[in-house]
N, C-alpha and C. Protein backbone atom coordinates (compact mmCIF):
# COMPACT_ATOMS: atom_id res chain seq x y z
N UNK A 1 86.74 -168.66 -48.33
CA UNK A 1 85.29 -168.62 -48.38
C UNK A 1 84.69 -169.69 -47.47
N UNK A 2 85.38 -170.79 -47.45
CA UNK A 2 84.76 -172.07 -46.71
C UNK A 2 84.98 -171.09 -45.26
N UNK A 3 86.17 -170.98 -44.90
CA UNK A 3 86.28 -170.58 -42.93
C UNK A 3 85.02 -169.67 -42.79
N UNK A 4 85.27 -168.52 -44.08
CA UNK A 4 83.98 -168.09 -43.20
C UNK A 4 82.66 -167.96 -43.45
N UNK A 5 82.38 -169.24 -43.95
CA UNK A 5 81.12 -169.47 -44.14
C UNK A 5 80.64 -170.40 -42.78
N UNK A 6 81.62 -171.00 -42.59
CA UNK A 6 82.24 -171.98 -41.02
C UNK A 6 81.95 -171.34 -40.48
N UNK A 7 82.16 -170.25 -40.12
CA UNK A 7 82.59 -169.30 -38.61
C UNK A 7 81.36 -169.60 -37.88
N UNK A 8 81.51 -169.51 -36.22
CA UNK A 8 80.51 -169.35 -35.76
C UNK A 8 79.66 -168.00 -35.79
N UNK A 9 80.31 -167.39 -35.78
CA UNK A 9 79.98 -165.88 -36.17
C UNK A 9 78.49 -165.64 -36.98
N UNK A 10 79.29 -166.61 -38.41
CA UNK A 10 78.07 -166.42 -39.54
C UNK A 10 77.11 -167.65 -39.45
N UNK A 11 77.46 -168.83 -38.68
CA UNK A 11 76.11 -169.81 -38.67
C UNK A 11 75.29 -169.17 -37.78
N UNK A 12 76.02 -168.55 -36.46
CA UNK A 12 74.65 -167.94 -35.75
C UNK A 12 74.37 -166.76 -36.67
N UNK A 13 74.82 -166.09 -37.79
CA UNK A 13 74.24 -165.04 -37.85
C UNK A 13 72.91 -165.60 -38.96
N UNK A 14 73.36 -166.86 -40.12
CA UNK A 14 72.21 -167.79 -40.51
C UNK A 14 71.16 -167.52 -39.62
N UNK A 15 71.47 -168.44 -38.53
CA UNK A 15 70.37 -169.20 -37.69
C UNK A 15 69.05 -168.07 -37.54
N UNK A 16 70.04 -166.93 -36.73
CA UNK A 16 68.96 -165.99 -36.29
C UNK A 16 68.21 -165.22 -37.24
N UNK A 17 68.91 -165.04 -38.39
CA UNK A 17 68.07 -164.33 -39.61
C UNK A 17 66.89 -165.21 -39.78
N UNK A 18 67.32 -166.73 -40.02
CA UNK A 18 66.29 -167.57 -40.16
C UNK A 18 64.57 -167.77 -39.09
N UNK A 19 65.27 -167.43 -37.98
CA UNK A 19 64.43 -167.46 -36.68
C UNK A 19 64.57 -168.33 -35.92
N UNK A 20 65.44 -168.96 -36.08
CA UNK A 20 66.41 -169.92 -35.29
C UNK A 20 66.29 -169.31 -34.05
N UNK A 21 65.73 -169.99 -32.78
CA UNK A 21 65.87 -169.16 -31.40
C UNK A 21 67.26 -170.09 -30.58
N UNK A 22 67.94 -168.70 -29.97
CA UNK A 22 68.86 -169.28 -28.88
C UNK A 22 68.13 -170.50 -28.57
N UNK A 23 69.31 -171.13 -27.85
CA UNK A 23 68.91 -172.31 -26.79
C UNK A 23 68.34 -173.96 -28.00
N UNK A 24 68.12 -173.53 -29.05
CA UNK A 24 68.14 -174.67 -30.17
C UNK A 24 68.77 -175.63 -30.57
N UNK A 25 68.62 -176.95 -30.82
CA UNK A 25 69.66 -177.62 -30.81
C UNK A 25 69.41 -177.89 -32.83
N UNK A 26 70.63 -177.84 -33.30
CA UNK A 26 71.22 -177.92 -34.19
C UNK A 26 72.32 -178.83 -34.54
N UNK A 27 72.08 -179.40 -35.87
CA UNK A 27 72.65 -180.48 -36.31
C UNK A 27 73.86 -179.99 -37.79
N UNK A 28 75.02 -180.41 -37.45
CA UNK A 28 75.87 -179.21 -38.14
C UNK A 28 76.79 -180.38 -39.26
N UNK A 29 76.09 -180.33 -39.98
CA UNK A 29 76.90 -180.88 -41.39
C UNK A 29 78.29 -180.70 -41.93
N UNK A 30 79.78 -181.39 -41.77
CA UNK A 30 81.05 -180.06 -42.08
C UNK A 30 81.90 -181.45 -41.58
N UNK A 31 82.80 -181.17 -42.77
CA UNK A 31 84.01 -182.35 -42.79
C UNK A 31 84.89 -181.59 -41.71
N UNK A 32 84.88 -180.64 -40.78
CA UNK A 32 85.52 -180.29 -40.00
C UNK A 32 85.40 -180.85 -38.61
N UNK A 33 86.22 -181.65 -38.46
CA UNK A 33 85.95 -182.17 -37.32
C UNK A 33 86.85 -181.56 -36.01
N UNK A 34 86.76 -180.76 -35.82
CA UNK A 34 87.51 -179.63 -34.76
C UNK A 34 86.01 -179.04 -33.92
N UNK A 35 85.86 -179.60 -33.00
CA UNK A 35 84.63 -179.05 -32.10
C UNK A 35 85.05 -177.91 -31.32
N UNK A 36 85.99 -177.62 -31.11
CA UNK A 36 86.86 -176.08 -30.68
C UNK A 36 86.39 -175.15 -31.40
N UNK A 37 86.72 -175.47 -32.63
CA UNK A 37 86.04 -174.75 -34.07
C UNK A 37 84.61 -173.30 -33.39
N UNK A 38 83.49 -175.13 -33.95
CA UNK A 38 82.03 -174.65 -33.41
C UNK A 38 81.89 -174.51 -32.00
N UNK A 39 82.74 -174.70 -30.83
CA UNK A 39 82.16 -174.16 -29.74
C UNK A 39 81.33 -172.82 -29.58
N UNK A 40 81.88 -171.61 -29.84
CA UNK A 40 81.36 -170.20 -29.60
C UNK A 40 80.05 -170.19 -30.08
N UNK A 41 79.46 -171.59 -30.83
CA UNK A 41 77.88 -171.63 -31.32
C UNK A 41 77.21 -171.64 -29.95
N UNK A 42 78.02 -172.58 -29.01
CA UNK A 42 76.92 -172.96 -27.39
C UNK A 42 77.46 -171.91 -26.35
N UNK A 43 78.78 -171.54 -26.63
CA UNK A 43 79.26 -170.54 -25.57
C UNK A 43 78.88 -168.99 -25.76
N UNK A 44 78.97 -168.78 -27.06
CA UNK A 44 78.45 -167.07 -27.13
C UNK A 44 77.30 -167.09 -27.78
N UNK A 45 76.70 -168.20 -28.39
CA UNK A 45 75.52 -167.81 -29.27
C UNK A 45 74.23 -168.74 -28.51
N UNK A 46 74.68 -169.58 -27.37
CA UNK A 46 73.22 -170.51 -26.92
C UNK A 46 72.80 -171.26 -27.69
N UNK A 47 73.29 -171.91 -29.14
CA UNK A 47 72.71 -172.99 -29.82
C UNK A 47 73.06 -174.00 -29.58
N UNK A 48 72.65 -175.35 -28.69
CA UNK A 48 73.03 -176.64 -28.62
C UNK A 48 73.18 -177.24 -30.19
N UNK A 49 74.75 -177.50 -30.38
CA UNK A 49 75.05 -178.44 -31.83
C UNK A 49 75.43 -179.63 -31.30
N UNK A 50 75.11 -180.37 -32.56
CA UNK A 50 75.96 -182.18 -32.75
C UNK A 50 76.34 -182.20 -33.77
N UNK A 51 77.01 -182.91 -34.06
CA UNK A 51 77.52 -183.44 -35.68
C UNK A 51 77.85 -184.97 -35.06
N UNK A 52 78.81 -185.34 -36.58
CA UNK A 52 78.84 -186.81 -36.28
C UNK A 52 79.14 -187.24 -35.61
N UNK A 53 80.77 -186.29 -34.96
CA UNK A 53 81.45 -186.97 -34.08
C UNK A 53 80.57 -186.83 -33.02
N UNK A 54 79.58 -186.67 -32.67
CA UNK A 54 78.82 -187.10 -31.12
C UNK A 54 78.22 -188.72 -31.22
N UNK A 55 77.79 -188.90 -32.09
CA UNK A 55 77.00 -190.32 -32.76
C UNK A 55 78.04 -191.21 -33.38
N UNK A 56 78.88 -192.34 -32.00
CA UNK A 56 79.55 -193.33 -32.04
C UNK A 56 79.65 -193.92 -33.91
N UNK A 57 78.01 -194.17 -34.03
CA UNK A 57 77.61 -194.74 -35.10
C UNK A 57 78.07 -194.43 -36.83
N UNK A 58 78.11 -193.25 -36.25
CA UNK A 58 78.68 -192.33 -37.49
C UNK A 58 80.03 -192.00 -37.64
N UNK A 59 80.09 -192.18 -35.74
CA UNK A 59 81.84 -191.01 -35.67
C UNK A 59 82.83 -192.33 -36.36
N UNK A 60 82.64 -193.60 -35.64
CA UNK A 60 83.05 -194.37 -36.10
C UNK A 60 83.47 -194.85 -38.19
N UNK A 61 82.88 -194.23 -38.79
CA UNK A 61 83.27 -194.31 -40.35
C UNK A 61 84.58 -193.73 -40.70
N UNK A 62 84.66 -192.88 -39.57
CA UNK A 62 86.40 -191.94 -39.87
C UNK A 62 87.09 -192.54 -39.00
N UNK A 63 86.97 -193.41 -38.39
CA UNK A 63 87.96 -194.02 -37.32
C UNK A 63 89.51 -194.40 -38.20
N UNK A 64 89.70 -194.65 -39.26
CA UNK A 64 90.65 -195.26 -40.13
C UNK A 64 91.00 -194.26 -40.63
N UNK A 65 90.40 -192.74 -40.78
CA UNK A 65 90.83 -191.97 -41.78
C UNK A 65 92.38 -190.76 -41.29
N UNK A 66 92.91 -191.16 -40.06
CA UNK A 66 94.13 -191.00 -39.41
C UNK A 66 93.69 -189.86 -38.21
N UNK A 67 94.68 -189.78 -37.54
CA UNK A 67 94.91 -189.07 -36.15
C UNK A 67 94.18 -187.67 -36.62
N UNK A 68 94.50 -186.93 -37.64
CA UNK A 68 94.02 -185.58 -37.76
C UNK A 68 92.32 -185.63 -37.83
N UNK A 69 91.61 -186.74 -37.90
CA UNK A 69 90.13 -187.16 -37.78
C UNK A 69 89.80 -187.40 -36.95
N UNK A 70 90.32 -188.65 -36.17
CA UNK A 70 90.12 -189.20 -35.40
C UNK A 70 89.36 -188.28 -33.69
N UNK A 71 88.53 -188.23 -33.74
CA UNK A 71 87.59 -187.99 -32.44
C UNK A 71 87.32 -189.06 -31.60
N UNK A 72 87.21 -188.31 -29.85
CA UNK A 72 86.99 -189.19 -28.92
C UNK A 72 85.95 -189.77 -29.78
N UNK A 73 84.84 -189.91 -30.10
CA UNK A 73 83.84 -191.13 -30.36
C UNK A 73 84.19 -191.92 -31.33
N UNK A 74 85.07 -191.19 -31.92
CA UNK A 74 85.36 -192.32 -33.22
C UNK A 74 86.42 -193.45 -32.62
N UNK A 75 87.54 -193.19 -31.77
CA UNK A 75 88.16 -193.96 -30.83
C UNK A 75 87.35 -194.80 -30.25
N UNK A 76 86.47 -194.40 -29.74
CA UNK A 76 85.87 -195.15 -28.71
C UNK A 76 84.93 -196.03 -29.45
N UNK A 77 84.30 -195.92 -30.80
CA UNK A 77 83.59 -196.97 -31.68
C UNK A 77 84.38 -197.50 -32.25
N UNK A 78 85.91 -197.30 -32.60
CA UNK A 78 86.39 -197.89 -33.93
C UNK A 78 86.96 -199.51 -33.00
N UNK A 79 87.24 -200.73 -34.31
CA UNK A 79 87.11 -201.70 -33.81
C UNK A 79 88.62 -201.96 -34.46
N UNK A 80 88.52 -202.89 -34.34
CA UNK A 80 90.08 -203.73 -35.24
C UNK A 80 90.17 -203.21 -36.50
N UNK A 81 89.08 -203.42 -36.93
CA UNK A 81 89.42 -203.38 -38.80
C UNK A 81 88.54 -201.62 -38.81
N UNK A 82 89.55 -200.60 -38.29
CA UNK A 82 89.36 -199.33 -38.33
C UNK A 82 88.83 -199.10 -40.02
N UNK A 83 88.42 -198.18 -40.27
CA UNK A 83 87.99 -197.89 -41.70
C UNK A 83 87.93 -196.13 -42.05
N UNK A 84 88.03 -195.75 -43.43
CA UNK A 84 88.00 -194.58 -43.34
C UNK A 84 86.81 -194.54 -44.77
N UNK A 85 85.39 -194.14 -44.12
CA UNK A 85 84.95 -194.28 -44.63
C UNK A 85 83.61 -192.48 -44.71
N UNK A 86 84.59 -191.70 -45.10
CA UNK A 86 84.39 -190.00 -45.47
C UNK A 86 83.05 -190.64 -46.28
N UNK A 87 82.97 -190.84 -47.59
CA UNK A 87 82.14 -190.68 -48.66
C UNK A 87 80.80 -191.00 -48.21
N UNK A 88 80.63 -192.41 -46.96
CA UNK A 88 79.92 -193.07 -46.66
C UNK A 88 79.31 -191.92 -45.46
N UNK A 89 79.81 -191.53 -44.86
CA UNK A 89 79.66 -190.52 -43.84
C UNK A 89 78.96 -189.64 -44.19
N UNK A 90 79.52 -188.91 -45.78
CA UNK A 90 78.57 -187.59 -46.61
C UNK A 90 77.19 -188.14 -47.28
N UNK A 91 77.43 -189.52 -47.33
CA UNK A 91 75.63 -189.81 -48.25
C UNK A 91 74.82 -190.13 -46.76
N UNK A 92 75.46 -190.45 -46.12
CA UNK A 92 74.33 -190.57 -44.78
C UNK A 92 73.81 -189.31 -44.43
N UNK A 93 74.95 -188.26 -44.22
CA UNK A 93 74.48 -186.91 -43.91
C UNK A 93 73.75 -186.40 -44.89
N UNK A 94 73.56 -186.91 -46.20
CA UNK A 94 72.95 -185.67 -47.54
C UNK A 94 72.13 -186.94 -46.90
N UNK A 95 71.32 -188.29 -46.73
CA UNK A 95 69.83 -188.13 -46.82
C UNK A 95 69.13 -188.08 -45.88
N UNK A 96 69.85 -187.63 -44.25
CA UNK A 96 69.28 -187.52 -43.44
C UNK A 96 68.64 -185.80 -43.19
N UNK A 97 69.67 -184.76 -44.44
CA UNK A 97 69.41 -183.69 -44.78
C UNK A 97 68.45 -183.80 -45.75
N UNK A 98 68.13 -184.75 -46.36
CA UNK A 98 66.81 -184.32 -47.44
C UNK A 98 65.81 -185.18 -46.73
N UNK A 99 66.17 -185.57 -45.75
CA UNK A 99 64.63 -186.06 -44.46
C UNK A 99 63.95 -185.04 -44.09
N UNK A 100 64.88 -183.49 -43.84
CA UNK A 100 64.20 -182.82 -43.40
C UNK A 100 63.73 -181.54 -44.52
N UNK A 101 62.75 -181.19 -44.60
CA UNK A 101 62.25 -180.28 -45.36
C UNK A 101 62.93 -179.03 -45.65
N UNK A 102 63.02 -178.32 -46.59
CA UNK A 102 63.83 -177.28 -47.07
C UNK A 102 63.44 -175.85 -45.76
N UNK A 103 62.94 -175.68 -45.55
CA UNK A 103 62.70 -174.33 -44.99
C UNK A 103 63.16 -174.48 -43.59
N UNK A 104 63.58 -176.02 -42.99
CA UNK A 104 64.29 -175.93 -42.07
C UNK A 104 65.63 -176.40 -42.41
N UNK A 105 66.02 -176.52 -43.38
CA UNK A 105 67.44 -176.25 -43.66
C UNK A 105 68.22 -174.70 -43.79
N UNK A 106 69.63 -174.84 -42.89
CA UNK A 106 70.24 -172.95 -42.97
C UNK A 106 71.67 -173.49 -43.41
N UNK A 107 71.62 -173.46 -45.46
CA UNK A 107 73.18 -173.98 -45.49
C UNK A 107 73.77 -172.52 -45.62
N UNK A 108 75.02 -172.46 -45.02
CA UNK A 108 75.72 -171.36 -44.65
C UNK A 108 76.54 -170.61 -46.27
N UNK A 109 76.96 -172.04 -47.33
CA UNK A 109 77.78 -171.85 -47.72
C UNK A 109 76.58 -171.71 -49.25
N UNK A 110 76.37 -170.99 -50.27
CA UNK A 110 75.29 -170.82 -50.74
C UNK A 110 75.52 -171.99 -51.56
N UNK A 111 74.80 -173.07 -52.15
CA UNK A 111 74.94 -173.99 -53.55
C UNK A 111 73.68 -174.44 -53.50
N UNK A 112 73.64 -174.57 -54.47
CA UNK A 112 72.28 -175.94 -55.10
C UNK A 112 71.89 -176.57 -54.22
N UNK A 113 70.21 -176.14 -53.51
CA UNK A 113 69.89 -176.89 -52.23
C UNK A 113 69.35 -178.24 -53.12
N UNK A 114 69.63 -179.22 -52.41
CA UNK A 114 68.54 -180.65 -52.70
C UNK A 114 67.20 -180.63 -52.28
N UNK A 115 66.65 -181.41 -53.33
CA UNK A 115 65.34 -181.52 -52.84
C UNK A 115 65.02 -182.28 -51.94
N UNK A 116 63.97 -181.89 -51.59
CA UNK A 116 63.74 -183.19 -50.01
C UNK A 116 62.92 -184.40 -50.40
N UNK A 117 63.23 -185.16 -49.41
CA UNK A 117 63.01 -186.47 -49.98
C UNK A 117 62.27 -187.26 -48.90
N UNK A 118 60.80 -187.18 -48.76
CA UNK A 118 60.18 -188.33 -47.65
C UNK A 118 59.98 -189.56 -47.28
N UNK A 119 60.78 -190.08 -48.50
CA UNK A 119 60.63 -191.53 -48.91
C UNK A 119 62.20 -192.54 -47.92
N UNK A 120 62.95 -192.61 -48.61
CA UNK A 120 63.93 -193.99 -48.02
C UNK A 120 65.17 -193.78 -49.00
N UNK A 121 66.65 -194.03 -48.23
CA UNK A 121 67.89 -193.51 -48.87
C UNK A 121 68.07 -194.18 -50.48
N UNK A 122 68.53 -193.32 -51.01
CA UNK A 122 68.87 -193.21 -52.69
C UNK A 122 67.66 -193.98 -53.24
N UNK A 123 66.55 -192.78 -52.89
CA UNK A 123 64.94 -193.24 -53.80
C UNK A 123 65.25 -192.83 -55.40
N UNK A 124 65.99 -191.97 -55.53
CA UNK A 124 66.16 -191.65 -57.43
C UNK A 124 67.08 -192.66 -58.35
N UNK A 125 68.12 -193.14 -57.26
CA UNK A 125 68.76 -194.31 -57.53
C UNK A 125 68.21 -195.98 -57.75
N UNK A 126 67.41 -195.96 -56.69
CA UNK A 126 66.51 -197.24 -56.88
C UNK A 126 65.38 -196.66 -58.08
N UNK A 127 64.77 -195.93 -58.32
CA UNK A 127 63.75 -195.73 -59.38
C UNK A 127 64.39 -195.82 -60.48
N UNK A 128 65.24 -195.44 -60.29
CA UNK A 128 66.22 -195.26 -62.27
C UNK A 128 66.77 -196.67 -62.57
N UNK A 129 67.18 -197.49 -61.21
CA UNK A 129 67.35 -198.96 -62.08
C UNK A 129 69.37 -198.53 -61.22
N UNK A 130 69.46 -197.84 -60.90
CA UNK A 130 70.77 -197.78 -60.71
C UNK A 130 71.25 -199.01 -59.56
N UNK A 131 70.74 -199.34 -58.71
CA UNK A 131 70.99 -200.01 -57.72
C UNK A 131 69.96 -201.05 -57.43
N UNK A 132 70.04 -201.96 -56.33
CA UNK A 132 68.88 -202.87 -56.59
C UNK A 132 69.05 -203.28 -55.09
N UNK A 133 67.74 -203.66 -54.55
CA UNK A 133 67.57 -204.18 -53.23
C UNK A 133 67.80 -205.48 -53.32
């Protein structure tokens, strides 16, 4: 169910149901770090994607998490004290996904969308007392 909810096949077929126009650039959420994978999104379908591994900043959190992760950017950010830091990687991506408003979100794989959030990372966490600045 995950591959082919993956496929490029079915994100462009998302996108365009959505009104997603060719030539769009798209930001692709997915512990898959195989950009071979999503190519056929820019080669047969015209959607410019990124994910983490393009953003040093980010690619770098999996730098520690071994060779089968490891991406040119994450090489090229990771430092001495490499780190494998997946979990940290997925809460950055869930609140930079509830930055953006629901109706421009296209999750492929159907679950419980989050609500969006205009405010600043883990606002339900800081209100409830869970964490503290």
């Amino acid at each position: 169910q995950m591959r082919q909810a993956t496929a490029p096949d079915n994100i462009a077929k998302v996108l365009r149901t959505a009104g997603v126009l060719r030539g769009s650039a798209i930001y692709i959420m997915s512990n898959d770090h195989n950009l071979d994978h999503f190519r056929p999104l820019h080669t047969q379908h015209g959607y410019h994607f990124s994910m983490s591994d393009h953003y040093p900043h980010l690619a770098s959190l999996l730098g520690g998490c071994g060779a089968a992760r490891q991406t040119t950017a994450a090489a090229n950010a990771t430092t001495s004290s490499s780190r494998c830091e997946n979990y940290l990687l997925f809460a950055i991506e869930n609140e930079i996904m509830r930055s953006v408003p629901q109706k421009y979100r296209f999750p492929t794989l159907q679950k419980r969308d989050l609500p969006h959030s205009k405010f600043f990372l883990m606002r339900e966490a800081l209100d409830a007392g869970m964490c503290k600045l």
